[in-house]
C-alpha atoms as a PDB file:
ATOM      1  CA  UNK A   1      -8.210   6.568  -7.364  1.00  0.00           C
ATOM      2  CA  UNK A   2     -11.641   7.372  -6.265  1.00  0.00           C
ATOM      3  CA  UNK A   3     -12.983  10.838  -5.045  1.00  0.00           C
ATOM      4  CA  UNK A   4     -12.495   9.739  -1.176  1.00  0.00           C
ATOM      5  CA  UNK A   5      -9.131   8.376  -1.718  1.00  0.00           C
ATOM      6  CA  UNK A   6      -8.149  11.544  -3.623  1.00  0.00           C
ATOM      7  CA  UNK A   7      -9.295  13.851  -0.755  1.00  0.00           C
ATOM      8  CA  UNK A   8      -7.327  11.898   1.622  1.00  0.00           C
ATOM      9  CA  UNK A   9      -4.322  11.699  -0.437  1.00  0.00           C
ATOM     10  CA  UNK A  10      -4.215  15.061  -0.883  1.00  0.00           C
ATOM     11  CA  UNK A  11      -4.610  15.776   2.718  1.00  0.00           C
ATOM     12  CA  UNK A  12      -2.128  13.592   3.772  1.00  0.00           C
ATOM     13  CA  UNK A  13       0.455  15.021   1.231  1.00  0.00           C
ATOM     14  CA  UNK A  14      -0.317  18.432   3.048  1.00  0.00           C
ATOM     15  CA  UNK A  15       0.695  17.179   6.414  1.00  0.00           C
ATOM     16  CA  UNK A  16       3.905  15.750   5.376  1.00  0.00           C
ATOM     17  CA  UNK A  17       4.708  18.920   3.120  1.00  0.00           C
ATOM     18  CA  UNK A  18       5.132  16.550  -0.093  1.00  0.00           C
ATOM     19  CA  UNK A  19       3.407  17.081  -3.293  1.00  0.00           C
ATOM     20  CA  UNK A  20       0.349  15.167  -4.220  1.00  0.00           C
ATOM     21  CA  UNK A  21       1.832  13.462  -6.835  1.00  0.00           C
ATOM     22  CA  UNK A  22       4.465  11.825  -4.855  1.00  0.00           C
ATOM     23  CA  UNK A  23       1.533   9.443  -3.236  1.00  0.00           C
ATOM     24  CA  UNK A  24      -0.432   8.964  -6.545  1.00  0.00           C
ATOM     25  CA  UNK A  25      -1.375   5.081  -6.843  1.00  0.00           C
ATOM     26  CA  UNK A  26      -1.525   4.004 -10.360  1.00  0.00           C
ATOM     27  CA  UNK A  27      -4.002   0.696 -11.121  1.00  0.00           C
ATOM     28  CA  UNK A  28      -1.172  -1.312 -11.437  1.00  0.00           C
ATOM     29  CA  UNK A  29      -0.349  -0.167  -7.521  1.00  0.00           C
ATOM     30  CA  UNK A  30      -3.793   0.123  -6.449  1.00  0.00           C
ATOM     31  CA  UNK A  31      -3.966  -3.703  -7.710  1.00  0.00           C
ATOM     32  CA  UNK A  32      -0.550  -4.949  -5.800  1.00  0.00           C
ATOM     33  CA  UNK A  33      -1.764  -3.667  -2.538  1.00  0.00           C
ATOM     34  CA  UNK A  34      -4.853  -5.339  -2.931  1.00  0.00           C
ATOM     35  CA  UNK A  35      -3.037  -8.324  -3.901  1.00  0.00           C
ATOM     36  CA  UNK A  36      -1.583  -7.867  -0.859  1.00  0.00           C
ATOM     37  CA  UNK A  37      -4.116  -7.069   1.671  1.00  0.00           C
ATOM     38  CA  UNK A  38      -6.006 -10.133   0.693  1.00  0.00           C
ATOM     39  CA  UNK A  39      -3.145 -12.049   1.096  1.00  0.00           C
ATOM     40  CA  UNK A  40      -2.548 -10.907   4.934  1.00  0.00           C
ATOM     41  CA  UNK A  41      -6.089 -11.041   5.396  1.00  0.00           C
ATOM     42  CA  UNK A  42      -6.353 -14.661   4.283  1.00  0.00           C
ATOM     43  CA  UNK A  43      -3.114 -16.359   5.309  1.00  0.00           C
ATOM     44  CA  UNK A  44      -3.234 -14.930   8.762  1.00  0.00           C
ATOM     45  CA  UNK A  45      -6.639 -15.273   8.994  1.00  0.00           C
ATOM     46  CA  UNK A  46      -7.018 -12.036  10.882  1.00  0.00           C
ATOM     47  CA  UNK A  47      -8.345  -9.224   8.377  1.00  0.00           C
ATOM     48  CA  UNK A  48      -6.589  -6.271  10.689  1.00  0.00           C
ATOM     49  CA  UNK A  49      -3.344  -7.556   9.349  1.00  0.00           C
ATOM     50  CA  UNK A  50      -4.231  -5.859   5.663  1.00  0.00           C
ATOM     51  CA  UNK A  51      -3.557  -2.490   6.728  1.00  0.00           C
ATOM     52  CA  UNK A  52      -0.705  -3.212   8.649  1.00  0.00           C
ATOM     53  CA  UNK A  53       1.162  -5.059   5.955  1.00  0.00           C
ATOM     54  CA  UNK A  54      -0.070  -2.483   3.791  1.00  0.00           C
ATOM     55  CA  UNK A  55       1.405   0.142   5.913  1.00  0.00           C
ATOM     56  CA  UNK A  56       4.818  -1.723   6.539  1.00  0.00           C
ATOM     57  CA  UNK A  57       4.750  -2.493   2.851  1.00  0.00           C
ATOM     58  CA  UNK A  58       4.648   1.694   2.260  1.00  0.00           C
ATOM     59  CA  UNK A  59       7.588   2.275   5.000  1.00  0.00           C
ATOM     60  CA  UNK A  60       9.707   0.027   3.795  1.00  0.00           C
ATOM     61  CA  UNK A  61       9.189   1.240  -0.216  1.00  0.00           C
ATOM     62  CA  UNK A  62      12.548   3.496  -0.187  1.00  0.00           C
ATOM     63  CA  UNK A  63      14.844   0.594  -0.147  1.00  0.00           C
ATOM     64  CA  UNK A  64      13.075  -1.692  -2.360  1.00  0.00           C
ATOM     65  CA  UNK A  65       9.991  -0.831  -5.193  1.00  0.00           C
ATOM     66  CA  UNK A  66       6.943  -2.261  -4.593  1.00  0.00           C
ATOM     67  CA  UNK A  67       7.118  -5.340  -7.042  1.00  0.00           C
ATOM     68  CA  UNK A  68      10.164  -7.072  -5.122  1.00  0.00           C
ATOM     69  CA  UNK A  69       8.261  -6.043  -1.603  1.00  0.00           C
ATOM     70  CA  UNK A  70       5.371  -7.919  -3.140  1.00  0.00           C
ATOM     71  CA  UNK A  71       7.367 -10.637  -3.590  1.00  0.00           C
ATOM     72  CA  UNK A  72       8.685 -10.823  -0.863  1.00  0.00           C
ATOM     73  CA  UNK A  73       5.077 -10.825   0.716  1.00  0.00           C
ATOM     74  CA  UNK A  74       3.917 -13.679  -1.745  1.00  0.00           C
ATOM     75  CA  UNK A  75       6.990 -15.957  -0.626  1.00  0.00           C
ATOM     76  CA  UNK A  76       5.920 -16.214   2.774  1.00  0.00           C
ATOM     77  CA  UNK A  77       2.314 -18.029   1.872  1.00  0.00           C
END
Protein backbone atom coordinates (compact mmCIF):
# COMPACT_ATOMS: atom_id res chain seq x y z
CA UNK A 1 0.00 0.00 0.00
CA UNK A 2 1.04 3.48 -0.65
CA UNK A 3 1.82 6.25 2.01
CA UNK A 4 -1.91 7.78 1.60
CA UNK A 5 -3.55 4.50 1.77
CA UNK A 6 -1.47 3.61 4.85
CA UNK A 7 -2.50 6.83 6.71
CA UNK A 8 -6.01 6.12 6.03
CA UNK A 9 -5.88 2.59 6.94
CA UNK A 10 -4.49 3.27 9.96
CA UNK A 11 -6.99 5.86 10.78
CA UNK A 12 -9.76 3.92 9.99
CA UNK A 13 -8.50 0.93 12.14
CA UNK A 14 -8.50 3.59 15.04
CA UNK A 15 -12.13 4.39 14.67
CA UNK A 16 -13.32 0.92 14.67
CA UNK A 17 -10.86 -0.04 17.64
CA UNK A 18 -9.22 -2.93 15.39
CA UNK A 19 -5.61 -3.30 14.82
CA UNK A 20 -3.98 -2.09 11.70
CA UNK A 21 -3.13 -5.24 10.55
CA UNK A 22 -6.55 -6.59 10.40
CA UNK A 23 -7.19 -4.15 7.16
CA UNK A 24 -3.70 -4.71 5.57
CA UNK A 25 -4.24 -5.34 1.65
CA UNK A 26 -1.66 -7.58 0.28
CA UNK A 27 -0.89 -7.13 -3.83
CA UNK A 28 -2.66 -10.07 -4.44
CA UNK A 29 -5.88 -8.09 -2.69
CA UNK A 30 -4.97 -4.77 -3.80
CA UNK A 31 -5.09 -6.52 -7.43
CA UNK A 32 -8.71 -8.38 -6.90
CA UNK A 33 -10.35 -5.20 -5.96
CA UNK A 34 -9.05 -3.58 -8.83
CA UNK A 35 -10.11 -6.42 -10.82
CA UNK A 36 -13.15 -5.63 -9.49
CA UNK A 37 -13.70 -2.01 -9.62
CA UNK A 38 -12.97 -2.06 -13.28
CA UNK A 39 -15.31 -4.58 -13.73
CA UNK A 40 -18.35 -2.47 -12.08
CA UNK A 41 -17.03 0.44 -13.68
CA UNK A 42 -17.16 -1.09 -17.15
CA UNK A 43 -20.12 -3.47 -17.18
CA UNK A 44 -22.41 -0.96 -15.62
CA UNK A 45 -21.04 1.66 -17.37
CA UNK A 46 -21.35 4.01 -14.44
CA UNK A 47 -17.77 4.42 -12.73
CA UNK A 48 -19.55 5.31 -9.10
CA UNK A 49 -20.47 1.69 -8.99
CA UNK A 50 -16.50 0.75 -8.20
CA UNK A 51 -16.61 1.87 -4.78
CA UNK A 52 -19.80 0.59 -4.02
CA UNK A 53 -19.12 -2.94 -5.14
CA UNK A 54 -15.93 -2.47 -3.56
CA UNK A 55 -17.53 -1.58 -0.37
CA UNK A 56 -20.31 -4.37 -0.52
CA UNK A 57 -17.53 -6.68 -1.59
CA UNK A 58 -15.66 -5.68 2.07
CA UNK A 59 -19.13 -6.16 4.12
CA UNK A 60 -19.91 -9.14 2.89
CA UNK A 61 -16.02 -10.69 3.37
CA UNK A 62 -16.96 -12.55 6.84
CA UNK A 63 -19.04 -15.14 5.23
CA UNK A 64 -17.12 -15.76 2.20
CA UNK A 65 -13.04 -14.80 1.38
CA UNK A 66 -12.49 -12.57 -1.16
CA UNK A 67 -11.58 -15.04 -4.08
CA UNK A 68 -15.18 -16.77 -4.14
CA UNK A 69 -16.77 -12.98 -3.70
CA UNK A 70 -14.71 -12.24 -6.77
CA UNK A 71 -16.20 -14.84 -8.40
CA UNK A 72 -19.11 -14.32 -7.74
CA UNK A 73 -18.63 -10.67 -9.14
CA UNK A 74 -16.98 -12.07 -12.43
CA UNK A 75 -20.12 -14.44 -13.05
CA UNK A 76 -22.44 -11.75 -13.42
CA UNK A 77 -20.53 -10.08 -16.68
Amino acid sequence: MDAWLTRVRDAIAAAAEVPASELALSDEEAGVLLELARIAAHESGERTNAPLLCYLVGRAQDGADLETLAAAVRSTS
